[in-house]
Protein backbone atom coordinates (compact mmCIF):
# COMPACT_ATOMS: atom_id res chain seq x y z
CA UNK A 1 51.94 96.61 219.06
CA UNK A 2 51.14 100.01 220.45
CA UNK A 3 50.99 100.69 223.82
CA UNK A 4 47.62 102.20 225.33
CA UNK A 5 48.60 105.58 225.96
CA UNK A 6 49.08 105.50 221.71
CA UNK A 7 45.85 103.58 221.29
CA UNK A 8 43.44 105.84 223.29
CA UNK A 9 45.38 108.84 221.93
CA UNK A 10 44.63 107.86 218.32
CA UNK A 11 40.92 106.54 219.65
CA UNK A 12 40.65 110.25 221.15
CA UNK A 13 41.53 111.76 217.36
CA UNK A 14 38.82 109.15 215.96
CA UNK A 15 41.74 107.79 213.82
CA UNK A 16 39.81 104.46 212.14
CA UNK A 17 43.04 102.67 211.77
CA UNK A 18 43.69 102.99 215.54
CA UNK A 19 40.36 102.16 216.46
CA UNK A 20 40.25 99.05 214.63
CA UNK A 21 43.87 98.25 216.25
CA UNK A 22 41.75 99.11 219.70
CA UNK A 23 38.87 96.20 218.73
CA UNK A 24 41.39 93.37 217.16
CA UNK A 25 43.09 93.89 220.34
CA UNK A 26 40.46 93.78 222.86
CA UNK A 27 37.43 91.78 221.22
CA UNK A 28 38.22 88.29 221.84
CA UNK A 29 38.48 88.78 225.50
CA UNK A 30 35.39 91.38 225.84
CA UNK A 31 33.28 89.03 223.61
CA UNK A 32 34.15 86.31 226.22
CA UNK A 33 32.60 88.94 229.03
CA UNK A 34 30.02 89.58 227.09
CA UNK A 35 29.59 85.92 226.80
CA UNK A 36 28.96 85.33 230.94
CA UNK A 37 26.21 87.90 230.48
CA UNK A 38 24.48 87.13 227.34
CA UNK A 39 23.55 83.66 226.04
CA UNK A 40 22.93 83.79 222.78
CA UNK A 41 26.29 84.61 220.59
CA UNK A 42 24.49 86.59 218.27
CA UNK A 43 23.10 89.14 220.69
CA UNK A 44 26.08 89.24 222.74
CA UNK A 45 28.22 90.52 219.31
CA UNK A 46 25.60 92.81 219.28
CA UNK A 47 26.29 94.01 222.37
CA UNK A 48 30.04 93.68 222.60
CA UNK A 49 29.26 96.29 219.48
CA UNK A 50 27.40 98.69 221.44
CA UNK A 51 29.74 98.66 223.79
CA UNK A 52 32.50 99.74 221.73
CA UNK A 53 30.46 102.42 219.78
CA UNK A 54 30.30 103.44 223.35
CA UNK A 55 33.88 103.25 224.27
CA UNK A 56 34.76 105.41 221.13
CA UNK A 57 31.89 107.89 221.81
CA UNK A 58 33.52 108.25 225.66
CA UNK A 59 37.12 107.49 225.03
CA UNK A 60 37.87 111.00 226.36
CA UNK A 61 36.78 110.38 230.08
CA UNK A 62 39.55 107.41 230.10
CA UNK A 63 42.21 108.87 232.55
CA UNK A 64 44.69 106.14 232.54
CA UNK A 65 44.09 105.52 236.59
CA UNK A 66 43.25 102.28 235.93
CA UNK A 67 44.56 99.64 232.72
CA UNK A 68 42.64 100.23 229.93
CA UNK A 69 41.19 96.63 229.68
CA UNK A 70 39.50 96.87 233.05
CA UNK A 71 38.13 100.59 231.68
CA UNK A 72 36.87 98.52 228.65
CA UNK A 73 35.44 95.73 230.57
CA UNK A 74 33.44 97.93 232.55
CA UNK A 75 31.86 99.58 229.88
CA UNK A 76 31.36 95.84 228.57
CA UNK A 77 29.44 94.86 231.47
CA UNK A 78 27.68 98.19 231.58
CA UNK A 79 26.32 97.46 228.16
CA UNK A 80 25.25 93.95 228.82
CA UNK A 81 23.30 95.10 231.71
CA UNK A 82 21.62 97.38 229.82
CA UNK A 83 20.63 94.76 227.43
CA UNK A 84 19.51 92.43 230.40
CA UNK A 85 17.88 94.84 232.21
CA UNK A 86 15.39 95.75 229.08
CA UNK A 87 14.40 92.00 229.42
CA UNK A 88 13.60 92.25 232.68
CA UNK A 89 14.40 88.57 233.58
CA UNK A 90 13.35 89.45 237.47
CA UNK A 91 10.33 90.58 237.03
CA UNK A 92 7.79 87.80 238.16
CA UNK A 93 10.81 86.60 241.15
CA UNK A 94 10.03 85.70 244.81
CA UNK A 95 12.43 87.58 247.58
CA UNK A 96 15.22 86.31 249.39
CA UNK A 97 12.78 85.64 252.66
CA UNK A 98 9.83 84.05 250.39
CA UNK A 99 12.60 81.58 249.30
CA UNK A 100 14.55 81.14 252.03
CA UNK A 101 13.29 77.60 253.71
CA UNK A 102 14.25 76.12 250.59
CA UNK A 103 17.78 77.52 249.49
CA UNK A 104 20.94 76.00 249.81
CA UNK A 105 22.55 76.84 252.52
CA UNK A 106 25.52 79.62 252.92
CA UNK A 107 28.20 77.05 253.50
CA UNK A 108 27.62 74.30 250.63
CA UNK A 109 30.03 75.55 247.72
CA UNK A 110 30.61 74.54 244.39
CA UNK A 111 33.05 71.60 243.61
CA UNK A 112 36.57 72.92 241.76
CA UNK A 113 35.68 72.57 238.14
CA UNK A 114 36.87 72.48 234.99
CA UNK A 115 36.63 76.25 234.14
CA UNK A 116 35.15 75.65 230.48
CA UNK A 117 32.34 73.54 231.93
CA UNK A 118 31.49 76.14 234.80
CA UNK A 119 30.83 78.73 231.79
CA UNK A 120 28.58 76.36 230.18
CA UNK A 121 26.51 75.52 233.25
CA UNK A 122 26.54 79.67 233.86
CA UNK A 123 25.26 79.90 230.29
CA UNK A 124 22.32 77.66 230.90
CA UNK A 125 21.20 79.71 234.03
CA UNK A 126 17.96 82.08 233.26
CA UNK A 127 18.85 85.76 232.12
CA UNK A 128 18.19 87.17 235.70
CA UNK A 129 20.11 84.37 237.53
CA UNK A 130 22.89 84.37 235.64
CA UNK A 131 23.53 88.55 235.38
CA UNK A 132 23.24 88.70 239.17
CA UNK A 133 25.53 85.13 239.50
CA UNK A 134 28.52 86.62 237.07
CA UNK A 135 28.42 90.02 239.29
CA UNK A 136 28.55 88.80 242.72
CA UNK A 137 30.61 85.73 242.41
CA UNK A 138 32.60 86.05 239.32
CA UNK A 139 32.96 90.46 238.97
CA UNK A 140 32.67 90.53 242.87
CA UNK A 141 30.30 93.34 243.38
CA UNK A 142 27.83 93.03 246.95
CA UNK A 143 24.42 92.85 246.72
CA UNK A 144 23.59 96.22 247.36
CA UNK A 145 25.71 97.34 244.30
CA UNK A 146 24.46 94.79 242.34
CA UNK A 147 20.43 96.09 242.67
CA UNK A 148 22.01 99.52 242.19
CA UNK A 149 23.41 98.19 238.36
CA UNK A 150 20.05 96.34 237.83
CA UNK A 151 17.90 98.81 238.95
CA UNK A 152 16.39 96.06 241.09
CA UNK A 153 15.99 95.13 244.96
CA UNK A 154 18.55 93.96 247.42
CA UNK A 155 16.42 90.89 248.13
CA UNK A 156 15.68 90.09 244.39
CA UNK A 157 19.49 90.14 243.95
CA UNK A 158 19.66 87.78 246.69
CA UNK A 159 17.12 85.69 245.08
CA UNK A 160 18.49 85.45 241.87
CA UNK A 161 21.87 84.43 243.46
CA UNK A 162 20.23 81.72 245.64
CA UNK A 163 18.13 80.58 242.86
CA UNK A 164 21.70 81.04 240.68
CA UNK A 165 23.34 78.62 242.70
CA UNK A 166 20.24 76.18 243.40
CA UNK A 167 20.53 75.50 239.74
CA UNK A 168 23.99 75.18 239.55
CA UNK A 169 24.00 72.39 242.32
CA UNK A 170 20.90 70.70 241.00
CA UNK A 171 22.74 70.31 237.43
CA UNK A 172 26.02 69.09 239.18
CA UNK A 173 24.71 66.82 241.06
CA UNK A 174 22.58 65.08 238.08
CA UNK A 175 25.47 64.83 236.47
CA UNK A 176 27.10 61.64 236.62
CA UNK A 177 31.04 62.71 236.98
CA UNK A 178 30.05 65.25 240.40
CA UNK A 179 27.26 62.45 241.95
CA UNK A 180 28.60 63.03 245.20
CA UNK A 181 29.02 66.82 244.95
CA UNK A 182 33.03 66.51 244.16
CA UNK A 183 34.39 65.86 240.44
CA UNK A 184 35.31 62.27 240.52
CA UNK A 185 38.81 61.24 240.60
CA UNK A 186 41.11 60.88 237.35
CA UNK A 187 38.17 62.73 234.96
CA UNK A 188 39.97 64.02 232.40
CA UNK A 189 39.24 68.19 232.33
């Protein structure tokens, strides 16, 4: 296996054979970003693709001050903001104070879950709700940043967070196995 200084150095002389070594190597776990962002698989391949037609185009600016993999995953997330942000999934939102007598409150968390079933109920979120939801809970950007990426308000990144996590409860708590908030006791994960 080459090591990254090899693999961005053969990326950097547009060598194919190195920059398929680069993608075998990486996809899997990008896809699986890409995958918090974007829904549908199909689109999300299609943007894990942009991505890296991006990362070849601007291999150059990699400096090795950081691993490659979070340089990668950056431009990963970059790309699948992009896509969200043509949908424009906040458009027609309320603001943080329109919403505010009816959100959850600050303290009430989510239960420890099974990590594979805390990506599907992510999945299920809306487009704007879940972009803003992976970014400040799971990337841990603040909301300022995160209207910054979207090109969006403060408050509507608020909202979608609130409303993010609204939806989250609401689906825990109809299901069966979390009725009382907490996974119950011997479920088998």
């Amino acid at each position: 296996m080459q090591d990254e200084y090899e693999l961005v150095e053969g990326c950097r002389r547009q060598d194919r054979i190195v920059q398929r070594q680069l993608y075998e190597r990486f996809a899997g776990k990008l896809f699986v970003v890409c995958k918090r962002y974007i829904h549908d698989p199909d689109e999300a391949e299609d943007v894990l693709q942009d991505a890296f037609v991006k990362i070849y185009r601007h291999i150059d600016s990699f400096r090795f001050e950081c691993p490659l993999e979070a340089w990668l995953k950056r431009i990963v997330i970059n790309t699948a903001l992009k896509a969200i942000r043509k949908q424009k999934p906040w458009e027609h939102t309320a603001d943080i104070q329109e919403l505010a007598p009816v959100l959850p409150q600050a303290d009430e968390s989510l239960p420890s879950l099974n990590y594979k079933y805390l990506l599907q109920l992510i999945q299920e979120l809306p487009p704007g709700c879940r972009a803003v939801f992976n970014l400040y809970a799971i990337e841990g950007y603040n909301h300022p940043e995160i209207a910054e990426m979207l090109d969006i308000a403060e408050g509507t990144s608020k909202s979608q967070y609130a409303r993010a996590r609204g939806l989250l409860q609401q689906k825990l708590q109809s299901d069966k196995r979390f009725a009382d908030g907490y996974p119950a006791k011997g479920r088998s994960e």
